[in-house]
C-alpha atoms as a PDB file:
ATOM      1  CA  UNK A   1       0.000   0.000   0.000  1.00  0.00           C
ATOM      2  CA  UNK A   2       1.344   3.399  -0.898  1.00  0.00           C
ATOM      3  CA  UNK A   3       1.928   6.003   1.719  1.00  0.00           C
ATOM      4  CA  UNK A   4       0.241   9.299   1.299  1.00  0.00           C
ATOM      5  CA  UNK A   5       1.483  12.398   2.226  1.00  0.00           C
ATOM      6  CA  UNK A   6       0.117  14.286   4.932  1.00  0.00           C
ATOM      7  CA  UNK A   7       0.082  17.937   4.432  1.00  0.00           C
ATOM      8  CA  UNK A   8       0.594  19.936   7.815  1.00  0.00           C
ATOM      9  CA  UNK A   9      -1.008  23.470   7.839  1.00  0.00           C
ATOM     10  CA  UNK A  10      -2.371  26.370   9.665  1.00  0.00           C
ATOM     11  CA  UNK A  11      -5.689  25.256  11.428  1.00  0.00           C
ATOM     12  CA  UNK A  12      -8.058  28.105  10.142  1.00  0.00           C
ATOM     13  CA  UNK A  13     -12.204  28.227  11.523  1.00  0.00           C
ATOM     14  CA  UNK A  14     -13.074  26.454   8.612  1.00  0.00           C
ATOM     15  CA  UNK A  15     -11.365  23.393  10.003  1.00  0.00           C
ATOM     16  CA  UNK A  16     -13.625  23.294  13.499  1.00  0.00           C
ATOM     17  CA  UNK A  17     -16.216  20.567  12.355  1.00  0.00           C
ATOM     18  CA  UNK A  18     -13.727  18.295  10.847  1.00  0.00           C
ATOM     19  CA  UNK A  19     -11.165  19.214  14.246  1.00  0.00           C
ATOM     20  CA  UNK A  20     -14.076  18.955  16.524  1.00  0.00           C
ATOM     21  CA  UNK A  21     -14.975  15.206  14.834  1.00  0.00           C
ATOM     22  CA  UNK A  22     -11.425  13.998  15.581  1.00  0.00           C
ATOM     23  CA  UNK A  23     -11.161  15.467  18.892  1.00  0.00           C
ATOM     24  CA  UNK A  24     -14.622  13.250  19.692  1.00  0.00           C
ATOM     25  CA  UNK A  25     -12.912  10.072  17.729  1.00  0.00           C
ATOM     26  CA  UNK A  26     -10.179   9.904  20.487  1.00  0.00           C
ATOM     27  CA  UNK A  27     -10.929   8.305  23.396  1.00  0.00           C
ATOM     28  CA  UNK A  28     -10.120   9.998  26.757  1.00  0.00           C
ATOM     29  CA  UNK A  29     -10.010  13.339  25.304  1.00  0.00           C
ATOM     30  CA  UNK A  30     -11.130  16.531  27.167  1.00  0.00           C
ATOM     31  CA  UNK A  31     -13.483  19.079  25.627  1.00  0.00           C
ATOM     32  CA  UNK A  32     -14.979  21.985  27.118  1.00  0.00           C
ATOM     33  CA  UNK A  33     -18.626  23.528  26.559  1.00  0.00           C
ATOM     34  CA  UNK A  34     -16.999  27.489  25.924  1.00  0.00           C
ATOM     35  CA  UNK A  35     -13.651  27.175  25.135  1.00  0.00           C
ATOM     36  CA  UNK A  36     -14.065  23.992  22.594  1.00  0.00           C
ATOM     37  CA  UNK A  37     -16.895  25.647  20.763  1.00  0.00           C
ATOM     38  CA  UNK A  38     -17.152  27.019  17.844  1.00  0.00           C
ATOM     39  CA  UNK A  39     -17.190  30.683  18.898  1.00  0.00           C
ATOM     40  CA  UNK A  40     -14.470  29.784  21.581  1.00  0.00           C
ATOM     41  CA  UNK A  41     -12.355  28.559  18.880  1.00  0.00           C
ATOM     42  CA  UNK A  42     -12.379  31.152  16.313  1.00  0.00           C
ATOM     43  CA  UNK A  43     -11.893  33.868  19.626  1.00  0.00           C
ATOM     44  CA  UNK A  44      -8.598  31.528  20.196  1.00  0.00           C
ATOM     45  CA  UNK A  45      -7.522  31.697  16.152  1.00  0.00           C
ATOM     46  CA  UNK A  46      -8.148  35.075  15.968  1.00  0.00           C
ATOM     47  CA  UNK A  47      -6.247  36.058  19.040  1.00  0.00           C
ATOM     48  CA  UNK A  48      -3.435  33.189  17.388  1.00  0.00           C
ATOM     49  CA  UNK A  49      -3.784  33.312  13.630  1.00  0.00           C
ATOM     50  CA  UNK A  50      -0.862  31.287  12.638  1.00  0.00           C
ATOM     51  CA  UNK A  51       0.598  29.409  15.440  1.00  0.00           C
ATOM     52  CA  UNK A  52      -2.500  26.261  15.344  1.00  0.00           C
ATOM     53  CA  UNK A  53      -2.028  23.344  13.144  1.00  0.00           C
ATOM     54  CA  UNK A  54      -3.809  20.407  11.262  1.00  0.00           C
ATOM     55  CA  UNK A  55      -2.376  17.037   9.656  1.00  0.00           C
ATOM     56  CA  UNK A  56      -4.484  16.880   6.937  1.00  0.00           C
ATOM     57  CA  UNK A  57      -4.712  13.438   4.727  1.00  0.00           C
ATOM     58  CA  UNK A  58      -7.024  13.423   1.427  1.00  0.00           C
ATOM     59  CA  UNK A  59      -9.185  15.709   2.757  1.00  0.00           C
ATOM     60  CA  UNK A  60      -9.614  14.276   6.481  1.00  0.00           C
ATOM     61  CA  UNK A  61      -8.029  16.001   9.482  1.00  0.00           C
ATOM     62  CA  UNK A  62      -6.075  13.089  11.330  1.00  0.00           C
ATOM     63  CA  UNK A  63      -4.141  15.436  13.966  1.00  0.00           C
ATOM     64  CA  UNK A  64      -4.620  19.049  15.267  1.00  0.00           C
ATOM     65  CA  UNK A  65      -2.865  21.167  17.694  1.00  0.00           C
ATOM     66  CA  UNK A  66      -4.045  24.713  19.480  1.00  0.00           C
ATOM     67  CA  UNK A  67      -1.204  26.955  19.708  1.00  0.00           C
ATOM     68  CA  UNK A  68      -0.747  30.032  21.037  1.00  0.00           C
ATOM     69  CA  UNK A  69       0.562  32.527  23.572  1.00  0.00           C
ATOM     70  CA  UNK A  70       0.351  35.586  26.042  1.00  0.00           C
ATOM     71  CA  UNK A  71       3.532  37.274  24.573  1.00  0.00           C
ATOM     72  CA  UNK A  72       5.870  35.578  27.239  1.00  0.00           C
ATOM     73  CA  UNK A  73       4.879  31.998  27.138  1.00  0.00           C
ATOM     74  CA  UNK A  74       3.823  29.601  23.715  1.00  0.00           C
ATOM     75  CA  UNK A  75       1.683  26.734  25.152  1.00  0.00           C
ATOM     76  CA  UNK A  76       0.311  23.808  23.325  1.00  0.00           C
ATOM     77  CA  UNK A  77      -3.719  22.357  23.528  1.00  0.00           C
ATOM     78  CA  UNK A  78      -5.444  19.382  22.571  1.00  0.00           C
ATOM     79  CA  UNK A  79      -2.647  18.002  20.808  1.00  0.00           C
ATOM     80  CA  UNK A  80      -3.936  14.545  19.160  1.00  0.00           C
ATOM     81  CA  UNK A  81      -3.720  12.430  16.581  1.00  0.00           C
ATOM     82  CA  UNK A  82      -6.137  10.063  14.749  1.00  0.00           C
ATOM     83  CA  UNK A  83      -5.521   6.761  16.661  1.00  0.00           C
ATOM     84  CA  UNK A  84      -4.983   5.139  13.064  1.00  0.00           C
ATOM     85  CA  UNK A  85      -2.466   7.381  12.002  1.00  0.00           C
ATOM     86  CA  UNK A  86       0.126   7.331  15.208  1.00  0.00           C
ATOM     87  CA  UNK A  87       3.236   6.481  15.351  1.00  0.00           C
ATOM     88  CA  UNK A  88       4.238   8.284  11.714  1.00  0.00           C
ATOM     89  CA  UNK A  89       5.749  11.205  13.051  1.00  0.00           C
ATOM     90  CA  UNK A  90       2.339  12.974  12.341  1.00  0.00           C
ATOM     91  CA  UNK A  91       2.733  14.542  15.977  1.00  0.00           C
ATOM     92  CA  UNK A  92       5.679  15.433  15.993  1.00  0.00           C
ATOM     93  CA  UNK A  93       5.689  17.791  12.384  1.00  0.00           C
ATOM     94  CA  UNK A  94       2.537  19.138  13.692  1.00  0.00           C
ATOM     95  CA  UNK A  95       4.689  19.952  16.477  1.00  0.00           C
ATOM     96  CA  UNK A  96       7.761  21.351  14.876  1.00  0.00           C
ATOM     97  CA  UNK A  97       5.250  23.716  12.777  1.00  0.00           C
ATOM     98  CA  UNK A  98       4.173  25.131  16.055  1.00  0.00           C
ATOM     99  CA  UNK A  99       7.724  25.863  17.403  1.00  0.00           C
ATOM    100  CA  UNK A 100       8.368  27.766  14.492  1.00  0.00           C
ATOM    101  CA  UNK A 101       5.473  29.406  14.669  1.00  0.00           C
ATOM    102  CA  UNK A 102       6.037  30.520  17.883  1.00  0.00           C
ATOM    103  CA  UNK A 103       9.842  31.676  17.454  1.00  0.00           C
ATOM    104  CA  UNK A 104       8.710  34.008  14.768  1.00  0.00           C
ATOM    105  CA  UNK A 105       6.669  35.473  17.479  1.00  0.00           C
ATOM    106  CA  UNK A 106       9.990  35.647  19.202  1.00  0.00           C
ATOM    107  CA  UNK A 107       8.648  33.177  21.996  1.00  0.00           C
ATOM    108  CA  UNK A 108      11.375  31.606  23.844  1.00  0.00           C
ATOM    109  CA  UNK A 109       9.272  29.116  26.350  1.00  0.00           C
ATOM    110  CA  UNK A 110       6.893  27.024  25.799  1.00  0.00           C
ATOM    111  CA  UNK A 111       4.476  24.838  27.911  1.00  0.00           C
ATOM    112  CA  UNK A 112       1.734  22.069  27.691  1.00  0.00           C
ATOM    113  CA  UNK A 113      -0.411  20.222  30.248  1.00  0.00           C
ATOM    114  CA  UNK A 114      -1.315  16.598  30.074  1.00  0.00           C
ATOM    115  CA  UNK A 115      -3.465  14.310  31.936  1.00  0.00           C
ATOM    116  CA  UNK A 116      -1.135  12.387  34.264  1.00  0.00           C
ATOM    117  CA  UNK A 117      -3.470   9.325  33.310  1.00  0.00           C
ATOM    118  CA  UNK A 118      -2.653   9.858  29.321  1.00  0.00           C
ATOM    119  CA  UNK A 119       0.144   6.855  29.514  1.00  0.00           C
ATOM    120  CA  UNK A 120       0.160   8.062  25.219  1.00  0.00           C
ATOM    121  CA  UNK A 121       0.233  11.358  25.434  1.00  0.00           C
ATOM    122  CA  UNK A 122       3.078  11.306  28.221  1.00  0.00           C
ATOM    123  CA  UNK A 123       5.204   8.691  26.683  1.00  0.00           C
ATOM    124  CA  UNK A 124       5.045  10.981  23.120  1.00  0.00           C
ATOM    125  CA  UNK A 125       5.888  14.046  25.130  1.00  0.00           C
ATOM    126  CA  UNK A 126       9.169  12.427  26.471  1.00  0.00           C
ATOM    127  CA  UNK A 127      10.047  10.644  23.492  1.00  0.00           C
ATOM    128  CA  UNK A 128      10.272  14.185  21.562  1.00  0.00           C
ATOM    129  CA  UNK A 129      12.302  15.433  24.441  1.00  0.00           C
ATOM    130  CA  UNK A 130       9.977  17.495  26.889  1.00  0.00           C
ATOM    131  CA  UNK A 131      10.723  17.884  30.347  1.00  0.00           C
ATOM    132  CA  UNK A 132       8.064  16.967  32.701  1.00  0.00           C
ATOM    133  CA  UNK A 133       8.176  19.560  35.260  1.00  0.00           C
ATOM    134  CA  UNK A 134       8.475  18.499  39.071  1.00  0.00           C
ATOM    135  CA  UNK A 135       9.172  22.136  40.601  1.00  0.00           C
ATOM    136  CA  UNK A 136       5.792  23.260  40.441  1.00  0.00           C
ATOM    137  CA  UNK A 137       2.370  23.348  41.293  1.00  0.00           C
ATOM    138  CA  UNK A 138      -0.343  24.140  38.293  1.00  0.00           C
ATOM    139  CA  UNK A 139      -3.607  25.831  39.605  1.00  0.00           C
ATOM    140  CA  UNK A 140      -7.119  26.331  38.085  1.00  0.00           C
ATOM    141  CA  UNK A 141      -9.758  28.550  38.805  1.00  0.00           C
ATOM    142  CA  UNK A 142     -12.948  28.607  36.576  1.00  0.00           C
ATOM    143  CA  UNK A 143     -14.345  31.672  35.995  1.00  0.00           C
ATOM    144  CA  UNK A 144     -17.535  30.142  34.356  1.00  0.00           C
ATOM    145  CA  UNK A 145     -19.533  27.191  35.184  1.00  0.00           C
ATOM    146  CA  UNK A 146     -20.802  26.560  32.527  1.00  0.00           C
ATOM    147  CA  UNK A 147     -17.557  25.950  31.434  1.00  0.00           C
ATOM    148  CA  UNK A 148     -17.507  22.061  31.609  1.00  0.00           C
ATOM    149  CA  UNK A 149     -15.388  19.692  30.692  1.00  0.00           C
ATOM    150  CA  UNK A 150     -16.262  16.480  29.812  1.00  0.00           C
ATOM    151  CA  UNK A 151     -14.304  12.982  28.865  1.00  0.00           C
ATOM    152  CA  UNK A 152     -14.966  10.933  26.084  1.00  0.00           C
ATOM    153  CA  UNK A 153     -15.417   7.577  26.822  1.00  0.00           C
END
């Protein structure tokens, strides 16, 4: 079977329905009500117009990444790939883009958070050379109730 190529891109609004349909697909992922929708999306893109990615594959989205930062710090969400397609260095390109992405911005630091139960997720993160932090503490406040996350199953 021949390989097809995988074209890695900026993750524009168009994207969200295909994006949202793989973040759904993976099991174990996080989504919240706000931030994941559709208007809390394109607020993100908008605020980070070129730093977001997609692994595209004839015509299906099989990876996505939300990039962005506060001017300081570059931090990565929902970072995924298809289950199907892992293990191709899909992740890590999509990765790479975003580091560039971010040193244009002249970002020298950049962050992630991952479920301490995502045995994938964790073991990718290492691989690729990521430190896992042990010095500090991360807090959460929610703002907005309504504001739910809620696991796939």
């Amino acid at each position: 079977m021949a390989e097809t190529t995988v074209a890695i891109r900026t993750m524009r609004i168009e994207d969200y329905d295909k994006v949202y349909a793989l973040w759904m697909s993976i099991h174990g992922f996080g989504i919240r009500s706000m931030d994941d929708s559709r208007e809390g999306i394109e607020r993100f893109l908008k605020r980070n117009p070129t730093a977001s990615v997609v692994a595209e594959e004839k015509g299906r989205i099989i990876g996505a990444i939300l990039c962005g930062h506060d001017g300081r710090r570059g931090c990565l969400y929902h970072v995924c790939v298809a289950e199907e397609h892992r293990r191709r260095g899909i992740g890590k390109a999509m990765v790479v883009h975003c580091m560039n992405e971010l040193k244009k911005e002249q970002i020298n630091k950049v962050s992630l958070i991952a479920f301490t139960q995502n045995d994938i997720g964790n073991a990718f993160w290492k691989t690729i050379g990521w430190t896992k932090r042990e010095d500090l503490n991360y807090y959460d406040f929610t703002l907005n109730e309504a504001n739910i996350t809620a696991f796939n199953k």
